[in-house]
Protein backbone atom coordinates (compact mmCIF):
# COMPACT_ATOMS: atom_id res chain seq x y z
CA UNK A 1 35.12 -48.16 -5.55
CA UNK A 2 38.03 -47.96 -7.97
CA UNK A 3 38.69 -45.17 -10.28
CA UNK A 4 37.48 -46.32 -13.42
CA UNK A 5 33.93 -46.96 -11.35
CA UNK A 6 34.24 -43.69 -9.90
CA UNK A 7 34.78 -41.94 -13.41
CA UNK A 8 32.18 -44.13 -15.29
CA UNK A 9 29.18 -43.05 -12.88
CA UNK A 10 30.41 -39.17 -12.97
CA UNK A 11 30.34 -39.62 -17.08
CA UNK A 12 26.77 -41.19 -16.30
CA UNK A 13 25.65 -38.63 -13.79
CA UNK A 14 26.76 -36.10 -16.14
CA UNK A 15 24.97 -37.37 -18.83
CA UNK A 16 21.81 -37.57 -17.22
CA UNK A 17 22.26 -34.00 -16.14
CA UNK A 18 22.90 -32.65 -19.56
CA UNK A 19 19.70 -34.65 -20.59
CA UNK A 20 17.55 -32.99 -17.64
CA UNK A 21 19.14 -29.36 -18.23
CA UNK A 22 18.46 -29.68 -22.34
CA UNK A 23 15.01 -31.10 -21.86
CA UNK A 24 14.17 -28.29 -19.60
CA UNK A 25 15.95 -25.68 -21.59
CA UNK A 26 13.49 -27.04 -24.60
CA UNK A 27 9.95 -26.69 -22.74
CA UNK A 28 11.13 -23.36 -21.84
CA UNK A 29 11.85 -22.23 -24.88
CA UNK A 30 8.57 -24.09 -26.43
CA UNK A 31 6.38 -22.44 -23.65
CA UNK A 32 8.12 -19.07 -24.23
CA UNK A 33 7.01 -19.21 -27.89
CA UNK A 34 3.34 -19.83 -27.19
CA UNK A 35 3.16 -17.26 -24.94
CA UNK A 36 4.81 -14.93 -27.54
CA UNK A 37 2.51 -16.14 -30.13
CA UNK A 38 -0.12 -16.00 -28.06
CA UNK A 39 0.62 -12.01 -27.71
CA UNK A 40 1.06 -11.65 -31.16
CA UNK A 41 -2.28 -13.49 -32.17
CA UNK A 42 -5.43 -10.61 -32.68
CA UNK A 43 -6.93 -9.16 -29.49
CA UNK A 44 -10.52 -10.77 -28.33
CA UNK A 45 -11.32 -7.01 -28.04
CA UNK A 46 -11.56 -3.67 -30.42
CA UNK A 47 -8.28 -2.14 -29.39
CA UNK A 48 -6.18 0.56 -30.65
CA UNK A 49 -2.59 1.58 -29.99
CA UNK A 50 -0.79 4.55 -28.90
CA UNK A 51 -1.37 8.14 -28.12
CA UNK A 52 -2.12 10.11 -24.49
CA UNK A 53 -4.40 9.21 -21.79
CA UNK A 54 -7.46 10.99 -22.65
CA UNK A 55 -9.49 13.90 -21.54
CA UNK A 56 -11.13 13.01 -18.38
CA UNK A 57 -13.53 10.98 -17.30
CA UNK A 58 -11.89 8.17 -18.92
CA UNK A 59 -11.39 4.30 -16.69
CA UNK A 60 -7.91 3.26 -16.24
CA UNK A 61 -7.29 -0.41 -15.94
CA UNK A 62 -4.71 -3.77 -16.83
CA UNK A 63 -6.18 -5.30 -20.59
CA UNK A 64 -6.55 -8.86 -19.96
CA UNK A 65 -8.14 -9.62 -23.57
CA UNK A 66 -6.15 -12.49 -25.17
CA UNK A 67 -3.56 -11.53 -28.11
CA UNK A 68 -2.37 -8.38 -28.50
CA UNK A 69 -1.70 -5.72 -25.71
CA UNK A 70 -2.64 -8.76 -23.23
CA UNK A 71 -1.09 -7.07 -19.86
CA UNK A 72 -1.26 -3.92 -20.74
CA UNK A 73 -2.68 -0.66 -19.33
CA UNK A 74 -5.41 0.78 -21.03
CA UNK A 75 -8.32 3.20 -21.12
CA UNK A 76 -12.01 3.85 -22.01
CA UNK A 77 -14.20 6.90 -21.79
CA UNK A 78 -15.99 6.74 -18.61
CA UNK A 79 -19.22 7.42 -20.91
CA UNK A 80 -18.46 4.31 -23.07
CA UNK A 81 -16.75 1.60 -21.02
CA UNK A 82 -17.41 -1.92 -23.34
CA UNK A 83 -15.92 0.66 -26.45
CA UNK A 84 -12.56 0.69 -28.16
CA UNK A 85 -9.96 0.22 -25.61
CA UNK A 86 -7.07 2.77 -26.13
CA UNK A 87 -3.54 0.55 -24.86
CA UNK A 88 -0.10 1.57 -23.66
CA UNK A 89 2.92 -0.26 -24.53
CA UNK A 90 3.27 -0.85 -21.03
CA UNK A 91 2.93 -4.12 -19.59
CA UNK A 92 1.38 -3.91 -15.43
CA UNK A 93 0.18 -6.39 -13.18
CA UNK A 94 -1.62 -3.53 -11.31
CA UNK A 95 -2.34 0.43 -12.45
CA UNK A 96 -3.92 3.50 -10.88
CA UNK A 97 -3.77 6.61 -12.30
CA UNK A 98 -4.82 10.81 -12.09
CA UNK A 99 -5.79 13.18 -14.96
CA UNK A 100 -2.23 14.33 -14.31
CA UNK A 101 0.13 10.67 -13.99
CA UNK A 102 -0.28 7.01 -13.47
CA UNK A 103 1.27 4.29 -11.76
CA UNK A 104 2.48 0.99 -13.11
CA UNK A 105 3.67 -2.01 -10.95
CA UNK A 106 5.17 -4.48 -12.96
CA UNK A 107 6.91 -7.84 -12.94
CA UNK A 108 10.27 -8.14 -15.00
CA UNK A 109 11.06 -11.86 -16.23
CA UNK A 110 14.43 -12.52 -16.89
CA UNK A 111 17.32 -14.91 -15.60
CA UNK A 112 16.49 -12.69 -12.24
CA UNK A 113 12.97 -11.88 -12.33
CA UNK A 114 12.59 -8.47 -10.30
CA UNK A 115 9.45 -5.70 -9.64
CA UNK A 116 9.28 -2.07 -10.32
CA UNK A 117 7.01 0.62 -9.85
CA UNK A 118 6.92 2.71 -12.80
CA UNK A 119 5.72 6.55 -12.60
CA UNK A 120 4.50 7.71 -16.04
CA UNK A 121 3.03 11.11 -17.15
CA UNK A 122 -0.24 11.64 -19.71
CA UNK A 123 2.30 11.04 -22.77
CA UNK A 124 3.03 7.20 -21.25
CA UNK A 125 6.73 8.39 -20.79
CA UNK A 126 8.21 7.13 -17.37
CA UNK A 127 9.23 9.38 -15.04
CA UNK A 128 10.72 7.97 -12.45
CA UNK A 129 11.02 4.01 -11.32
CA UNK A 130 11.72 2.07 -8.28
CA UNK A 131 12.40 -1.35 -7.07
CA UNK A 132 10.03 -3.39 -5.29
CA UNK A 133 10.75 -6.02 -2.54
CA UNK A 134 8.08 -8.56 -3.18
CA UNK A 135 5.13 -8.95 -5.63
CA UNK A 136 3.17 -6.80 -6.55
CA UNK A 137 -0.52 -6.70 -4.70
CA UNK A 138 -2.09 -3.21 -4.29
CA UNK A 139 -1.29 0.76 -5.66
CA UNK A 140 -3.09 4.13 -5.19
CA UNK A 141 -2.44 7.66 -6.26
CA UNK A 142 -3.78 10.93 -4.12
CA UNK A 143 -6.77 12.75 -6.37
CA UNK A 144 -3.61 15.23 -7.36
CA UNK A 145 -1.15 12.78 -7.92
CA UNK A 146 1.80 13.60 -6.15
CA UNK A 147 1.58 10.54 -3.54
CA UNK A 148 1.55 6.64 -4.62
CA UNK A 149 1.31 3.91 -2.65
CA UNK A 150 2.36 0.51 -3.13
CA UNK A 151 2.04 -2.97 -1.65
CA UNK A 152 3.71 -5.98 -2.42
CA UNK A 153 3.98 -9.75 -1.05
CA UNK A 154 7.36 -10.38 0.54
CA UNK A 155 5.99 -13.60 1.35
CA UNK A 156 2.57 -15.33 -0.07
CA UNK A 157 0.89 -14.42 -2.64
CA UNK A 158 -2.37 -14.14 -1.41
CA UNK A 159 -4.65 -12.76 1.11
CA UNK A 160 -6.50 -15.96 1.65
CA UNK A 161 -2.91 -18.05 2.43
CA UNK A 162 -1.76 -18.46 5.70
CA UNK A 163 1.53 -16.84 6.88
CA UNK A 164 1.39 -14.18 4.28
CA UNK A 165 3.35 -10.87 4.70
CA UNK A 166 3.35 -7.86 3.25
CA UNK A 167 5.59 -4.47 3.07
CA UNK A 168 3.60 -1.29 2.27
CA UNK A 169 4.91 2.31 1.39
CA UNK A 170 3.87 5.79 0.64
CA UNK A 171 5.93 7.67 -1.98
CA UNK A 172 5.80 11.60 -3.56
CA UNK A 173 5.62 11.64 -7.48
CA UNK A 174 7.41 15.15 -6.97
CA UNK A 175 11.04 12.95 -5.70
CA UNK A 176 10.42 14.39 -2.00
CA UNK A 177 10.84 11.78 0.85
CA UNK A 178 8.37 8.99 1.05
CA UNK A 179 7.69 7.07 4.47
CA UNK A 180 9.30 4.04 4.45
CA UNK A 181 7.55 1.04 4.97
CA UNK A 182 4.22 1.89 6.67
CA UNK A 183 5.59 -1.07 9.65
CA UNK A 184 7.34 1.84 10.98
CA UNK A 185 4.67 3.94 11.78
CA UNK A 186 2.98 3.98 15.51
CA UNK A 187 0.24 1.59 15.25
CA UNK A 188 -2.85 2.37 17.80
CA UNK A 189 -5.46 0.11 19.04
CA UNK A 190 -7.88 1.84 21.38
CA UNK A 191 -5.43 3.96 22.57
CA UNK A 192 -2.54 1.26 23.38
CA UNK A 193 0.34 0.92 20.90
CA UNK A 194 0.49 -2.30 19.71
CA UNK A 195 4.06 -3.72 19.49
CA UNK A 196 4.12 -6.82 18.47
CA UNK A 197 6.47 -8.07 15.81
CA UNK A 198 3.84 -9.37 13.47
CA UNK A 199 2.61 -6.61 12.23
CA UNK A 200 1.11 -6.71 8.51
CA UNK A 201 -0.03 -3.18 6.77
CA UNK A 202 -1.54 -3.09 3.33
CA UNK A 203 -3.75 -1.18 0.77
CA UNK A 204 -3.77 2.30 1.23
CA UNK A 205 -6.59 4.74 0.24
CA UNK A 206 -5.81 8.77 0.71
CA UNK A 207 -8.32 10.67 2.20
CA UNK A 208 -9.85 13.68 -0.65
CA UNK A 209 -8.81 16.82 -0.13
CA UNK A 210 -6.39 16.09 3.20
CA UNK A 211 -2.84 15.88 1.93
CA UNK A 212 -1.43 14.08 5.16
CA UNK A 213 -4.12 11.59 5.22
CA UNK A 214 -4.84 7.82 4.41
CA UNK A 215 -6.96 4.70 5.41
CA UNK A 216 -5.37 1.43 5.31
CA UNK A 217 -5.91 -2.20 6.74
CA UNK A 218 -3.58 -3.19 9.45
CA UNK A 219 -3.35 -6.74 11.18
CA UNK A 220 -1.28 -8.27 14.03
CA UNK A 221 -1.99 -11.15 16.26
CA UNK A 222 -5.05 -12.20 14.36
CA UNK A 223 -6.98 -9.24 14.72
CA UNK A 224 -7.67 -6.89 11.80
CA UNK A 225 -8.47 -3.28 11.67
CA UNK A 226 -9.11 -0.54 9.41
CA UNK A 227 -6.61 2.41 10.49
CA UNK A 228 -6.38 5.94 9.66
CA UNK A 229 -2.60 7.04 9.08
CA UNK A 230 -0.97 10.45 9.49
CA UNK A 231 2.15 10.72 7.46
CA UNK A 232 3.21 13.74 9.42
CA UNK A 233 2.57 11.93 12.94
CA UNK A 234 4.07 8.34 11.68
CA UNK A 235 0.74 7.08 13.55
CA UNK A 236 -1.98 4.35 12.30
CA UNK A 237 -4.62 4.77 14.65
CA UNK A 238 -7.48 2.07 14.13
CA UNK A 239 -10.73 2.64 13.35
CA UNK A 240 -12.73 -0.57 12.52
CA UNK A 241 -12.79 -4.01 12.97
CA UNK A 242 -12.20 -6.10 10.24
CA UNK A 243 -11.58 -3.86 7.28
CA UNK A 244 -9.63 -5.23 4.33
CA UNK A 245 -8.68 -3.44 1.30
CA UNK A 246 -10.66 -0.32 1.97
CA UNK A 247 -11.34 2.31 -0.71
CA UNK A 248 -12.31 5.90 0.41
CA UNK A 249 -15.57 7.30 -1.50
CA UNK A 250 -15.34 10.30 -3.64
CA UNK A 251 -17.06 12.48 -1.02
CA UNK A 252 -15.16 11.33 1.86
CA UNK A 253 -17.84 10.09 3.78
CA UNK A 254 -17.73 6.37 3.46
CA UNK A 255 -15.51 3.35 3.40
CA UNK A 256 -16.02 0.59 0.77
CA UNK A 257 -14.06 -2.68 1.88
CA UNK A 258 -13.41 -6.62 1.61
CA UNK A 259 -15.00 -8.46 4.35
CA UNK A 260 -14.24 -12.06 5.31
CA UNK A 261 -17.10 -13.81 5.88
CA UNK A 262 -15.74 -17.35 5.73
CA UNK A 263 -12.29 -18.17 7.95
CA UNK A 264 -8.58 -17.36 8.50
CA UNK A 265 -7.93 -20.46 6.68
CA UNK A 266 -10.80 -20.74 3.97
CA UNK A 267 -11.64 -17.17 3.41
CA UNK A 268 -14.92 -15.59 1.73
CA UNK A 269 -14.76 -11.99 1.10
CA UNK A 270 -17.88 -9.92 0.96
CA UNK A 271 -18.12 -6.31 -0.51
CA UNK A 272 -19.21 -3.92 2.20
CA UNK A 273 -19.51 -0.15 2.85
CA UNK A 274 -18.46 1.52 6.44
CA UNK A 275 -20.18 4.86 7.12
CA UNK A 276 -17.28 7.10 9.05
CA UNK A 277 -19.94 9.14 10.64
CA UNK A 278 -22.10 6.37 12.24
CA UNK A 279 -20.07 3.73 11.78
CA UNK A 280 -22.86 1.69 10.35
CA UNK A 281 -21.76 -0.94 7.71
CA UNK A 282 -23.73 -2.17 4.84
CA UNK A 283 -22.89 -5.52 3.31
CA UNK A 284 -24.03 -5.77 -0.23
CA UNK A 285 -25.25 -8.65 -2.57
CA UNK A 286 -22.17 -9.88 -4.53
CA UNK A 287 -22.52 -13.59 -3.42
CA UNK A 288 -19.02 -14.31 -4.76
CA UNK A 289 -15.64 -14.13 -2.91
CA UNK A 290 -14.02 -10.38 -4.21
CA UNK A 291 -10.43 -10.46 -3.28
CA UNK A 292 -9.68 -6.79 -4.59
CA UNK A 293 -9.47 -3.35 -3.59
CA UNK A 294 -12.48 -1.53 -4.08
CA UNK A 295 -13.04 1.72 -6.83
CA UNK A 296 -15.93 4.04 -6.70
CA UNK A 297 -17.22 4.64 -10.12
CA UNK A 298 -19.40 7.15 -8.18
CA UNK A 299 -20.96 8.12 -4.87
CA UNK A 300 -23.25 5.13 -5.50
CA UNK A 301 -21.42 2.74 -7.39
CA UNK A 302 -18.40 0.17 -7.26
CA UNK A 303 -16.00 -1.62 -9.37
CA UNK A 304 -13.95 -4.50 -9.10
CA UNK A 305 -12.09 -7.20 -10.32
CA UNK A 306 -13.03 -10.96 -10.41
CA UNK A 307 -11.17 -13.92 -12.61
CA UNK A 308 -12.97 -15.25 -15.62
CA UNK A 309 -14.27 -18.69 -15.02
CA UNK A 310 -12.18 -20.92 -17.24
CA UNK A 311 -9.93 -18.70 -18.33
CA UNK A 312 -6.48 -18.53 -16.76
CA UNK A 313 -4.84 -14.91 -16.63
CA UNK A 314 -8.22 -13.64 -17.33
CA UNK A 315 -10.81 -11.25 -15.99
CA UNK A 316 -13.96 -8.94 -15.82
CA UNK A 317 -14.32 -5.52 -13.73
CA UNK A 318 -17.84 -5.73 -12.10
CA UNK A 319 -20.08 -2.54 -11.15
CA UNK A 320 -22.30 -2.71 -8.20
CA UNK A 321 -25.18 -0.42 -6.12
CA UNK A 322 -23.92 0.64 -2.78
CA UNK A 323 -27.85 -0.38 -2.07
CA UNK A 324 -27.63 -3.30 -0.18
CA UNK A 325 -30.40 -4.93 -2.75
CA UNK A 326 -28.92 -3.58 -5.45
CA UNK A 327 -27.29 -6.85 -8.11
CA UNK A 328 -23.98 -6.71 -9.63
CA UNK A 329 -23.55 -6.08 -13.66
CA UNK A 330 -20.12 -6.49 -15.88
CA UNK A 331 -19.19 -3.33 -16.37
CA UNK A 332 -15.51 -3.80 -18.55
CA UNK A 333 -14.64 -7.48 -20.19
CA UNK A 334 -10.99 -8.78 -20.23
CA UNK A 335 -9.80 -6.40 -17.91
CA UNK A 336 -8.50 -5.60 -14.17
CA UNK A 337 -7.01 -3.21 -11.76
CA UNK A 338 -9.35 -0.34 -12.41
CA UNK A 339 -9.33 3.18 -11.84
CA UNK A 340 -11.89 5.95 -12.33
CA UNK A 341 -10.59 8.99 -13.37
CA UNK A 342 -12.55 12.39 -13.13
């Protein structure tokens, strides 16, 4: 090819490039707008802005209402939960908070999108921040709030996808040392440590009133159990079979938990509640597949999270009995992530 050929297809390729790059640049910048205008359009809900998180019992939880404060945390009085919903001028993808501090894990969308945790205090101030490695999935704060967990996807982004991996930590609000990722702890399985390289930790729930205590779901070679960890000992020692997500109860007592009832590759998780005692576990009635860590709005209640049917970016927290009859009830519109705090 001579050089004039050579020069008239780079002048071509260039061109086309330029084209390609600009026509990108322009949906971008057209989608970018929507979304702001979209955020800037009224909320679907009575919200107000502003102020401190209130006196408990108050729910914490991620607004999901179209308009504005879409994304961020919010609260309601535990007494009044479809009321106004007080917002934050924080944007999370997930929230858990104390009467004391919160917890924000957030996405950050830039050139170089990264992830944070975010500490804040009762006057929505941050007080502290670190980065995250992945996605963010799961959070949880002691009863006292001086430890906060935190799970994120480092690969995946769901539960339900094969080959998914995440890394899980513990961290103190108070700047002390945290553990590291919770894949460095001793993991037991009826007494054997299991060493295999696929480990997979995730969703942490502290144990009331135990400091150096947690339950958590831990899977390797296609087995999955619910472990207690020690952060003193480095150990998760397992527990249960097939625990996912679990959420400790107020009173200690119980377990509340995901359940797959479908397959490794098509999963269907059930809601279901372990007694620690007896280890006798109650599945309950929610016939629809509840990919979420579990809150207790009480010794006999739960809440969770479940997308909105038609509505992308969009959901409902649920309340349901711990009675295995007992149906399941919308208990907050528009919103996910939620936290009871007493």
């Amino acid at each position: 090819m001579n050089p004039a050929s050579r020069r008239k297809r780079w002048i071509i390729l260039l061109a086309i490039t330029v084209v390609v790059l600009t026509a990108a640049g322009s949906y971008a910048a057209v989608a970018f707008q929507r979304f702001q205008d979209s955020r800037s359009a009224a909320s679907a809900v009575n919200v107000a802005s502003g102020g401190a998180l209130p006196e408990a019992p108050f729910v914490l939880f991620r607004n999901t209402a179209a308009g504005q404060g879409y994304g961020m945390a919010g609260t309601v009085p535990l007494a009044a939960p479809g009321g106004r919903r007080s917002l934050a001028s924080e944007a999370c993808d997930r929230v858990y908070g104390t009467a004391r501090n919160l917890v924000c894990l957030k996405t950050n969308r830039g050139l170089v999108t990264n992830f944070e945790a975010v500490l804040l205090d009762r006057q929505w101030q941050p007080t502290g921040r670190w980065a995250l490695p992945g996605i963010p999935s799961r959070t949880r704060m002691s009863a006292d709030g001086s430890l906060v967990s935190t799970t994120v996807f480092v690969s995946g982004h769901s539960y339900g996808a094969a080959g998914f991996s995440t890394e899980t930590s513990i961290s103190r609000t108070d700047g002390g040392a945290g553990t590291g990722s919770l894949e460095g702890f001793a993991l037991l399985a009826n007494g054997v440590q299991v060493t295999a390289a696929d480990r997979n930790i995730w969703g942490v729930t502290f144990v009331p009133g135990d400091a150096d205590a947690f339950y958590a779901t831990a899977a390797s070679s296609g087995r999955i159990w619910l472990v207690k960890g020690s952060i003193s000992a480095r150990t998760l020692t397992a527990v249960h079979d097939g625990v996912e997500c679990p959420s400790v109860s107020p009173d200690g007592t119980r377990v509340a938990y995901k359940k797959n009832t479908g397959t490794a590759m098509a999963a269907h998780w059930k809601i279901a509640v372990l007694d620690l005692e007896s280890g006798v576990e109650t599945v309950l009635s929610e016939a629809r597949s509840v990919d979420d860590q579990i809150e207790w709005l009480d010794d006999g209640t739960l809440l969770y999270g479940l997308p909105r049917d038609g509505a992308a970016g969009d959901s409902d927290i649920w309340q349901i009995g711990t009675d295995p009859s007992a149906p399941a009830s919308l208990f907050i519109e528009h919103a996910w992530s939620p936290s009871v705090v007493r």
